[in-house]
C-alpha atoms as a PDB file:
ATOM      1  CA  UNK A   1      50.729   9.075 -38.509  1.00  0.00           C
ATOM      2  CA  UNK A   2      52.528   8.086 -34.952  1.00  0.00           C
ATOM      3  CA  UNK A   3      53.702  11.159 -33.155  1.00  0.00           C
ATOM      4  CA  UNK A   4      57.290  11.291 -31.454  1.00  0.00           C
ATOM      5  CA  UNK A   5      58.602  13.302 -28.734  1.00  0.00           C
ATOM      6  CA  UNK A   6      61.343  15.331 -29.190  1.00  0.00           C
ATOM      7  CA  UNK A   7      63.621  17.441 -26.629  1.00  0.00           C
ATOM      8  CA  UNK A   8      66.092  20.011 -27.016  1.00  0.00           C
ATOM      9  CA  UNK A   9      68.347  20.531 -23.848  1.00  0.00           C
ATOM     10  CA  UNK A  10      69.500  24.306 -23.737  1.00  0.00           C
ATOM     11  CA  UNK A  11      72.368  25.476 -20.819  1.00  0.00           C
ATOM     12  CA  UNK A  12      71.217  28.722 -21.767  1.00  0.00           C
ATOM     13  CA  UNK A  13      67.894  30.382 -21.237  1.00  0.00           C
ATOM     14  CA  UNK A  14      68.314  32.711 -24.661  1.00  0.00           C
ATOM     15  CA  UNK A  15      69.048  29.537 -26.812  1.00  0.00           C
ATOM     16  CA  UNK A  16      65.460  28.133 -25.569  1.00  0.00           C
ATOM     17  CA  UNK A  17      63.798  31.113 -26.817  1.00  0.00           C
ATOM     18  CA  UNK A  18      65.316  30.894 -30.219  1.00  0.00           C
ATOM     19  CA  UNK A  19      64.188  27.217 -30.223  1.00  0.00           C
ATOM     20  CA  UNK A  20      60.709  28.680 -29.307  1.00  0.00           C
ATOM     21  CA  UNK A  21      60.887  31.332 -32.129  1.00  0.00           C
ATOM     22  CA  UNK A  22      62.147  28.436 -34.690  1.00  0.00           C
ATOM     23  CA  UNK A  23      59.613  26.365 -33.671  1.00  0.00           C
ATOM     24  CA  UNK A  24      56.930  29.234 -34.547  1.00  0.00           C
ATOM     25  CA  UNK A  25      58.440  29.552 -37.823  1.00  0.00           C
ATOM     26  CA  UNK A  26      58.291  26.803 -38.934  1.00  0.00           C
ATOM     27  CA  UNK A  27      54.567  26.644 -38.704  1.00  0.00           C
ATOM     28  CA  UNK A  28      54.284  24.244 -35.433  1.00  0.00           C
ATOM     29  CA  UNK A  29      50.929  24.079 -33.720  1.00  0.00           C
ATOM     30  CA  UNK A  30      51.784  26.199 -30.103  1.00  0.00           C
ATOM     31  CA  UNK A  31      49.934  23.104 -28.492  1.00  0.00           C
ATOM     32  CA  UNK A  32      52.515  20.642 -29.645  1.00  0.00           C
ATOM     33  CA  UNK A  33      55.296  22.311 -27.951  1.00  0.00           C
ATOM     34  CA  UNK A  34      56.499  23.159 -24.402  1.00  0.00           C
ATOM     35  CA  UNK A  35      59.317  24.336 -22.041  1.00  0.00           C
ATOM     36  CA  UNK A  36      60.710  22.051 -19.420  1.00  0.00           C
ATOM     37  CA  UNK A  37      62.462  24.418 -16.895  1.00  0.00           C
ATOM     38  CA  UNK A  38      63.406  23.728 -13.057  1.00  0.00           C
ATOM     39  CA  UNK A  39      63.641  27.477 -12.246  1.00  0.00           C
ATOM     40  CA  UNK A  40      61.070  29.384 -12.280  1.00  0.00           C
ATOM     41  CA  UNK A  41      60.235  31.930 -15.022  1.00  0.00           C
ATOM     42  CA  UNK A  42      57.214  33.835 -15.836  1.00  0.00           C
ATOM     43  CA  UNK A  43      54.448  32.288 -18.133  1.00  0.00           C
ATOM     44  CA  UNK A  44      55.305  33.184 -21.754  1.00  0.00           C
ATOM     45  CA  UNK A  45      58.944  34.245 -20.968  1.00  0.00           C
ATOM     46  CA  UNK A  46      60.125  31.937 -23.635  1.00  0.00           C
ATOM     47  CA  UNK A  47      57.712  32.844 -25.995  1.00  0.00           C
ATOM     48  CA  UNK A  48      55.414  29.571 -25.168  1.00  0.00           C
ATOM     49  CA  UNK A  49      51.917  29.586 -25.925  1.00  0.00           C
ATOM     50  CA  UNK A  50      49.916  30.444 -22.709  1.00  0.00           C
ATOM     51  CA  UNK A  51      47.004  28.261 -21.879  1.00  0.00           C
ATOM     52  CA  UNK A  52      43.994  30.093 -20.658  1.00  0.00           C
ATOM     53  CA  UNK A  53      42.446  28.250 -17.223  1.00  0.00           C
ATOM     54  CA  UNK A  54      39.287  27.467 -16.124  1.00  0.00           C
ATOM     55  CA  UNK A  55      39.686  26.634 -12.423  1.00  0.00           C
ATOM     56  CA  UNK A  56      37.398  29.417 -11.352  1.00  0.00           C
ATOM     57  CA  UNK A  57      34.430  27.243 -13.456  1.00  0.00           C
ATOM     58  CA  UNK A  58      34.745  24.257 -10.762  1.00  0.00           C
ATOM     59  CA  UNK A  59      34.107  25.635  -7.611  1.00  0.00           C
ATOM     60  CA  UNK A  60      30.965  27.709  -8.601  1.00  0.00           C
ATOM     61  CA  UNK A  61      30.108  24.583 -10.730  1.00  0.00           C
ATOM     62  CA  UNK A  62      30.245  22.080  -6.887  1.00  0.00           C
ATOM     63  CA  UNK A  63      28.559  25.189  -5.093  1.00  0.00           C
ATOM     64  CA  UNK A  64      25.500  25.027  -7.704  1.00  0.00           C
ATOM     65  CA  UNK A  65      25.137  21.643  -6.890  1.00  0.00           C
ATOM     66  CA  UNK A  66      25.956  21.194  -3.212  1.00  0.00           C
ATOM     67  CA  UNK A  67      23.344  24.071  -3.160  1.00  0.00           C
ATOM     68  CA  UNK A  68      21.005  22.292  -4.921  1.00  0.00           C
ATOM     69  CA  UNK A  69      21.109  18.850  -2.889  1.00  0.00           C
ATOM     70  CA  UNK A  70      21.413  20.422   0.189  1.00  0.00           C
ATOM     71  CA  UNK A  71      17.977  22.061  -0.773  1.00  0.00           C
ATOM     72  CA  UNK A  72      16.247  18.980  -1.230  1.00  0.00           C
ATOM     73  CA  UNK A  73      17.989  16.913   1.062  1.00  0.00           C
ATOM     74  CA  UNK A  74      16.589  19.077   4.015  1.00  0.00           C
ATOM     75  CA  UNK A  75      13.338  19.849   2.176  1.00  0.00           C
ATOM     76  CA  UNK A  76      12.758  16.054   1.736  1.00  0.00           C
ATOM     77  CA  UNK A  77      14.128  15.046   5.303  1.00  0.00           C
ATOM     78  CA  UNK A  78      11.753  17.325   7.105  1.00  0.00           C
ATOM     79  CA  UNK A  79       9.010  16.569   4.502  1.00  0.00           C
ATOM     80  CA  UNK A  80       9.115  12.955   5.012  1.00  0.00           C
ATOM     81  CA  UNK A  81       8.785  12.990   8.831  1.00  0.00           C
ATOM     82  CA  UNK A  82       6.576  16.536   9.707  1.00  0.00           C
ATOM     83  CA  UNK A  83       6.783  16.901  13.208  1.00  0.00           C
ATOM     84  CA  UNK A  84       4.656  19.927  14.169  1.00  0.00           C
ATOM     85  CA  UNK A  85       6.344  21.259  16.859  1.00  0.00           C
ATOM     86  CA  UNK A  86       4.206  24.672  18.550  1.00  0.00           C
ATOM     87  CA  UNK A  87       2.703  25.394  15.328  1.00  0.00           C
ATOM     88  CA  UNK A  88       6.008  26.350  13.841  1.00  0.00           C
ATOM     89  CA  UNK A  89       6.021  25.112   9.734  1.00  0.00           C
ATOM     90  CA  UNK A  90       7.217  22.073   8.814  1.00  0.00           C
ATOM     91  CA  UNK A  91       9.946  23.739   6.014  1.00  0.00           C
ATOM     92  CA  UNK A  92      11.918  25.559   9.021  1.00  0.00           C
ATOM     93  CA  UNK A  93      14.602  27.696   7.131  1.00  0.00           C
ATOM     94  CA  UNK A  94      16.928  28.663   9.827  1.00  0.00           C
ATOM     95  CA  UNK A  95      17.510  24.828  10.539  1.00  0.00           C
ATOM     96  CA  UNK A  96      17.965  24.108   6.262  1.00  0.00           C
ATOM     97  CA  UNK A  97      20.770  26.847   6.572  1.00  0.00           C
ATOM     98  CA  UNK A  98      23.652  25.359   8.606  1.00  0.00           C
ATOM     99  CA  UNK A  99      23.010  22.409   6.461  1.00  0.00           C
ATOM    100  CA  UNK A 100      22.822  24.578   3.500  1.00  0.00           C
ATOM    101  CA  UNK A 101      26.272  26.150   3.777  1.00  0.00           C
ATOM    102  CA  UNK A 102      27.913  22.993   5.060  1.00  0.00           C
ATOM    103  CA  UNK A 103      27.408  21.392   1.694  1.00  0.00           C
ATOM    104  CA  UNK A 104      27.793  23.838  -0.411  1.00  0.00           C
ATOM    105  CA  UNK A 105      30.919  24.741   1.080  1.00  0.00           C
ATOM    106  CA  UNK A 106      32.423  20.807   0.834  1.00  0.00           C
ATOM    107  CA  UNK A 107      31.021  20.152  -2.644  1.00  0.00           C
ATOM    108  CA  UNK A 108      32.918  23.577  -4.292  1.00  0.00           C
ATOM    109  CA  UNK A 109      35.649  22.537  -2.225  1.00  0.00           C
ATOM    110  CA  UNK A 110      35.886  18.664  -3.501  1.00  0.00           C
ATOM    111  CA  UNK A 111      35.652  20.197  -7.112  1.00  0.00           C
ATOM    112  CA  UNK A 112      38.008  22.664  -6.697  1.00  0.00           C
ATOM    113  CA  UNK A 113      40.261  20.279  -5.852  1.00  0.00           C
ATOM    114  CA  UNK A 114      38.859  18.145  -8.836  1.00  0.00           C
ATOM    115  CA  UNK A 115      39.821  21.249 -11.415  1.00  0.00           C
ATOM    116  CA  UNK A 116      43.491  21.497 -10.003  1.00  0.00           C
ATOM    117  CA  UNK A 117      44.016  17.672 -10.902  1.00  0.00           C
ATOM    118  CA  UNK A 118      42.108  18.193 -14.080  1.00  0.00           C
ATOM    119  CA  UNK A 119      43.880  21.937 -15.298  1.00  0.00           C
ATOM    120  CA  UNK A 120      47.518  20.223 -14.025  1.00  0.00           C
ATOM    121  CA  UNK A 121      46.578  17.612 -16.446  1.00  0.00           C
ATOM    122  CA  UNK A 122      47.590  15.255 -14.048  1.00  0.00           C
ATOM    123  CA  UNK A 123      47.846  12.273 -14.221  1.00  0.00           C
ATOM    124  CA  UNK A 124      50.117  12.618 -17.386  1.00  0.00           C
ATOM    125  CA  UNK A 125      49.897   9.108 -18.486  1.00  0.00           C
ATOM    126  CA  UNK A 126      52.583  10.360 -21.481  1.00  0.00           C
ATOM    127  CA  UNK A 127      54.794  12.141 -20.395  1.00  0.00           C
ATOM    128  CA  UNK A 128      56.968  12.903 -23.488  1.00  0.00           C
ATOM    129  CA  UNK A 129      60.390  12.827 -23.653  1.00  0.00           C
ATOM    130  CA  UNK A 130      62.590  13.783 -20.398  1.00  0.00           C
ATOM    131  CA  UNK A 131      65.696  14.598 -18.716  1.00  0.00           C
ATOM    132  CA  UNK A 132      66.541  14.402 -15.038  1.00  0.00           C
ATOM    133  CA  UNK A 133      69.100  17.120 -15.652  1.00  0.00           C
ATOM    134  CA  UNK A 134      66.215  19.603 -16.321  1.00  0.00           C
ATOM    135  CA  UNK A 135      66.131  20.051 -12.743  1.00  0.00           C
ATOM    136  CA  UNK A 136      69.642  20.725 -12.393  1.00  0.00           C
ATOM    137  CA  UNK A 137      69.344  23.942 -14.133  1.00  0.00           C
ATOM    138  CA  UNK A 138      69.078  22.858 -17.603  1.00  0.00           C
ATOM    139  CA  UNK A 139      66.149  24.193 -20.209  1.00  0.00           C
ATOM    140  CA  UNK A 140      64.186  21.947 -22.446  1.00  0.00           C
ATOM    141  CA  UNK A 141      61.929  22.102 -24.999  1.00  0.00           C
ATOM    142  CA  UNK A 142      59.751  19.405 -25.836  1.00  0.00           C
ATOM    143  CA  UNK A 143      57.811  18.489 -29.109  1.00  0.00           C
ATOM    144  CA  UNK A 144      55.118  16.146 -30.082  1.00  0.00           C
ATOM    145  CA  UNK A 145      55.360  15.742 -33.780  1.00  0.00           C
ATOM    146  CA  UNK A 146      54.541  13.444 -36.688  1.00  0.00           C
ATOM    147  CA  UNK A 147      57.438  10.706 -37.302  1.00  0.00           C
ATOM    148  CA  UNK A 148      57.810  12.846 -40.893  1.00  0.00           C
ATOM    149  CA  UNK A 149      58.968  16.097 -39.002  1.00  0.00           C
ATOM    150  CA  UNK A 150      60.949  14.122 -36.745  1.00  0.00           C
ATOM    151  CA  UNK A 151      64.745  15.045 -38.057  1.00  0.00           C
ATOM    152  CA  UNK A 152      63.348  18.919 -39.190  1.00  0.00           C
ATOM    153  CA  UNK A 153      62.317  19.805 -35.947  1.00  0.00           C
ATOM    154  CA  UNK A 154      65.661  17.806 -34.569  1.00  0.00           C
ATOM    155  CA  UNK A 155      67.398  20.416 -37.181  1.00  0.00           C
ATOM    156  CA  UNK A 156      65.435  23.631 -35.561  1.00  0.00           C
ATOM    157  CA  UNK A 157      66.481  22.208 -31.935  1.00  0.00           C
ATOM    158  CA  UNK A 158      70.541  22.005 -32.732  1.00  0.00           C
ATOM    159  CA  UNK A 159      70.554  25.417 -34.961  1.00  0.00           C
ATOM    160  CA  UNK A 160      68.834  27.083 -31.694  1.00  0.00           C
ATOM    161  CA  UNK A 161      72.515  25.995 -30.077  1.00  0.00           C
ATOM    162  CA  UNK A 162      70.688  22.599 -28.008  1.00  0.00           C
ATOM    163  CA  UNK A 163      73.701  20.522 -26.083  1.00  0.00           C
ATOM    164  CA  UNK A 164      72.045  17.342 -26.901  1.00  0.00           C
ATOM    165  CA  UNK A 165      68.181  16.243 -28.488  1.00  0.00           C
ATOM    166  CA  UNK A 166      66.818  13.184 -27.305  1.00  0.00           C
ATOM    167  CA  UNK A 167      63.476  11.104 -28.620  1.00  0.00           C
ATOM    168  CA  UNK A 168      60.781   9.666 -26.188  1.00  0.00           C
END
């Protein structure tokens, strides 16, 4: 079945949260439901389901590998043109450092950069429904729902006390 988007535009803060606690009662997924907000209120202060993040997974992730190919791309460098130089070994290790920390440093840096883009879920190619006056002050709450649910969750969105419900 298609799915809709749904918003409820609240002038009040409270009436948001009852939309939030309506929402849970009636047995909606916490995925399929959000809170659109200009000003900035603490995670979960409307009752919203909190997402745990994984940004902290990227950077080690790029500093594994930039590890790694810095590694070999020294190792095989010096490997693949040995110049003897005093008797000193071919592998020199003080020389593979700089190099070392250079690219690990840029790799965890270029996927930590990566993560934000990906745990911002940017870019939203569907957005869902939306109102410029959200940034004026307003609350919403959106909804993705099945085109069968449409007008019940429309129902939970005006008994919370929403000015006005628009579909995407």
């Amino acid at each position: 079945m298609a799915k809709t988007s749904i918003l409820g535009l609240y002038v009040d803060p409270e009436d948001g949260a009852k939309a939030m606690d309506g929402l849970h009662a009636a047995g909606m997924d916490p995925n399929d439901f959000d809170v659109l907000t200009g000003t900035p209120y603490p995670e979960g202060a409307f009752g919203e389901h909190v997402p745990q993040h994984r940004l902290f997974r990227f950077p080690v992730f790029g500093a594994m590998v930039g590890f790694t190919l810095a590694i070999l791309f020294t190792a095989a460098t010096q490997l693949a043109w040995p110049i003897v130089t005093g008797g000193k070994p071919i592998l020199a290790i003080p020389a593979m450092l700089i190099i070392t920390y250079e690219l690990t440093m840029l790799s965890a840096v270029i996927m930590t950069v990566i993560g934000i883009l990906f745990e911002s879920r940017l870019p939203n190619f569907n957005p869902g429904a939306y109102d410029t006056r959200i940034t004026e002050g307003l609350v919403g709450v959106v909804v993705s729902v099945d085109e069968g649910r449409a007008s019940e969750i429309e129902a939970i969105l005006n008994t919370a006390g929403a000015m006005e419900t628009k579909r995407a």
